[in-house]
N, C-alpha and C. Protein backbone atom coordinates (compact mmCIF):
# COMPACT_ATOMS: atom_id res chain seq x y z
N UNK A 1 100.41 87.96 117.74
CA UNK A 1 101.19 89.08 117.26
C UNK A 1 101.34 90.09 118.39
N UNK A 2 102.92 90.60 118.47
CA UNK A 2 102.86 91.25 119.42
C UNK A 2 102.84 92.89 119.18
N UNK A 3 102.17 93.27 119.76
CA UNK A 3 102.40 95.29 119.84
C UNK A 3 102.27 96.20 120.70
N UNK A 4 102.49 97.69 120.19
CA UNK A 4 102.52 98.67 121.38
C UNK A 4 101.50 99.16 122.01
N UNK A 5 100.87 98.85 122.89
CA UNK A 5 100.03 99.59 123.66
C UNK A 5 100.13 101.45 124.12
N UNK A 6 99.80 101.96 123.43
CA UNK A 6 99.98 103.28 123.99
C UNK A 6 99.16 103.80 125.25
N UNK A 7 98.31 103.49 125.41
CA UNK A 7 98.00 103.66 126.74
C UNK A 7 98.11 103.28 128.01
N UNK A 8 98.14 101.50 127.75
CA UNK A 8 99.13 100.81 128.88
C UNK A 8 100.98 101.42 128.65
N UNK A 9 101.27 101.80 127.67
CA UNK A 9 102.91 101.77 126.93
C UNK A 9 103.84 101.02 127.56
N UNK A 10 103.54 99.47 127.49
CA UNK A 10 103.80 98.60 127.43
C UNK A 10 103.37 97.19 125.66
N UNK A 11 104.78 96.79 125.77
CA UNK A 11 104.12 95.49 124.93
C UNK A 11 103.46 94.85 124.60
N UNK A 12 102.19 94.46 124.21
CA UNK A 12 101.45 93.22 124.67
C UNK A 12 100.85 92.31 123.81
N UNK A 13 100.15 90.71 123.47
CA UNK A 13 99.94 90.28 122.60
C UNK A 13 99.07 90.91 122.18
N UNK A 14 98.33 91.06 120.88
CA UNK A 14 97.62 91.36 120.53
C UNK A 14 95.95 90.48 120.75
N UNK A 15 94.89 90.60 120.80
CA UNK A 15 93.73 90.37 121.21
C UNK A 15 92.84 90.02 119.79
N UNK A 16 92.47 89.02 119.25
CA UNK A 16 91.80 89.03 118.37
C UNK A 16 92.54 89.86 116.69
N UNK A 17 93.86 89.99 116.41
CA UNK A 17 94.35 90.25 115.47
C UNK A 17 94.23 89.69 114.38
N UNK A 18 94.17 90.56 113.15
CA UNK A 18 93.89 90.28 111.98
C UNK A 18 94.44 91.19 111.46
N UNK A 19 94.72 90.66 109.87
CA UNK A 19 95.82 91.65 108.64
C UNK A 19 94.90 92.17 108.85
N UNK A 20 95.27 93.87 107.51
CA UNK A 20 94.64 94.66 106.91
C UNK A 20 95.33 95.17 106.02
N UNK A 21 94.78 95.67 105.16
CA UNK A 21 95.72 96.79 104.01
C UNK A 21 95.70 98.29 104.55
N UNK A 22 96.46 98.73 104.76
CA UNK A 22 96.08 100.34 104.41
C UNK A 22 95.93 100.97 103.33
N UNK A 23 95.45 102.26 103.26
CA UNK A 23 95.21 103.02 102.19
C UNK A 23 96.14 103.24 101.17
N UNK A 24 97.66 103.02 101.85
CA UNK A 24 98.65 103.49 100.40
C UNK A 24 99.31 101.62 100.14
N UNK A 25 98.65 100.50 100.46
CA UNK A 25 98.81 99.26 100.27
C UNK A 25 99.79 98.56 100.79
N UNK A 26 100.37 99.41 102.09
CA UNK A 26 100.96 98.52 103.48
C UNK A 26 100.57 97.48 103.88
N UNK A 27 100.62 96.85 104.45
CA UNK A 27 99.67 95.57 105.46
C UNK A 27 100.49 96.07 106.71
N UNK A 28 99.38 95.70 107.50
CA UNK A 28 99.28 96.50 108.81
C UNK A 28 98.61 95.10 109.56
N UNK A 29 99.06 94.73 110.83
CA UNK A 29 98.17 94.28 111.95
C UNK A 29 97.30 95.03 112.71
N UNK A 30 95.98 94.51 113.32
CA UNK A 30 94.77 95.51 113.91
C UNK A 30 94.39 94.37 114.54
N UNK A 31 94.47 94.93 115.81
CA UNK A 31 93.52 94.45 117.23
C UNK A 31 93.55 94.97 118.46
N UNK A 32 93.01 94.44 119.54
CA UNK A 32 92.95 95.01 120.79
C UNK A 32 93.80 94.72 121.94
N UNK A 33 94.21 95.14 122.73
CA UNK A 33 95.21 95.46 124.03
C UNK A 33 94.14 94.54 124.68
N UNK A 34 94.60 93.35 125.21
CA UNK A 34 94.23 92.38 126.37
C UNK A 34 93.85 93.28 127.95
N UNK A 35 94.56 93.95 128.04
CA UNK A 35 94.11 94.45 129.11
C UNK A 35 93.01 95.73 129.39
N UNK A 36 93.79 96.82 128.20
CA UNK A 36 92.56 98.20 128.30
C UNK A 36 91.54 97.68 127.11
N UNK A 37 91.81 97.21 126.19
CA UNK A 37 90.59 96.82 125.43
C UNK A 37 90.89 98.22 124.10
N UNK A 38 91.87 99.25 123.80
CA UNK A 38 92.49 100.14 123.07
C UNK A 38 92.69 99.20 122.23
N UNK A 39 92.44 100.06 120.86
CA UNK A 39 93.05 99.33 119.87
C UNK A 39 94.65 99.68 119.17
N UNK A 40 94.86 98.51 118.70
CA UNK A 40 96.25 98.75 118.61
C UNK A 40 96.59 98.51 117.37
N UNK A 41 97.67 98.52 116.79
CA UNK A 41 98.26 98.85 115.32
C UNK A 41 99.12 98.45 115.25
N UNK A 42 99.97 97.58 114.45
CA UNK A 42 101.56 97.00 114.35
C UNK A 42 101.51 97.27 112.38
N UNK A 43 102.34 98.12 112.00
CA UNK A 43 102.53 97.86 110.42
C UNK A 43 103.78 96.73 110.06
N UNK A 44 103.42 96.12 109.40
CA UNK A 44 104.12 95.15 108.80
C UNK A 44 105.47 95.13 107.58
N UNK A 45 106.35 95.06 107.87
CA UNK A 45 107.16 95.18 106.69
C UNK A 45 107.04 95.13 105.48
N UNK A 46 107.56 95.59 103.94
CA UNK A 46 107.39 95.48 103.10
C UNK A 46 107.47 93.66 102.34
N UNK A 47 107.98 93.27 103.38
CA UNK A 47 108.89 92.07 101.87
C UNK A 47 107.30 90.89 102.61
């Protein structure tokens, strides 16, 4: 899965990613930036 790195702010695959729910029952991707080791966040569409 790919996402935004804000500290590199660049693209990058994601590192060990896995769903999650958020609090108002989004699903969200969560993992780490391959390179700084930052964690990163991709929310997922509704459908």
């Amino acid at each position: 899965m790919e996402g935004y790195c804000v500290k590199c702010k660049a693209k990058q695959e994601m590192a060990g990613a896995q769903e999650v729910t958020m609090k108002n029952g989004r699903k969200a991707m969560k993992g780490k930036c391959p390179k700084c080791s930052t964690g990163m966040y991709k929310i997922l569409g509704k459908a």
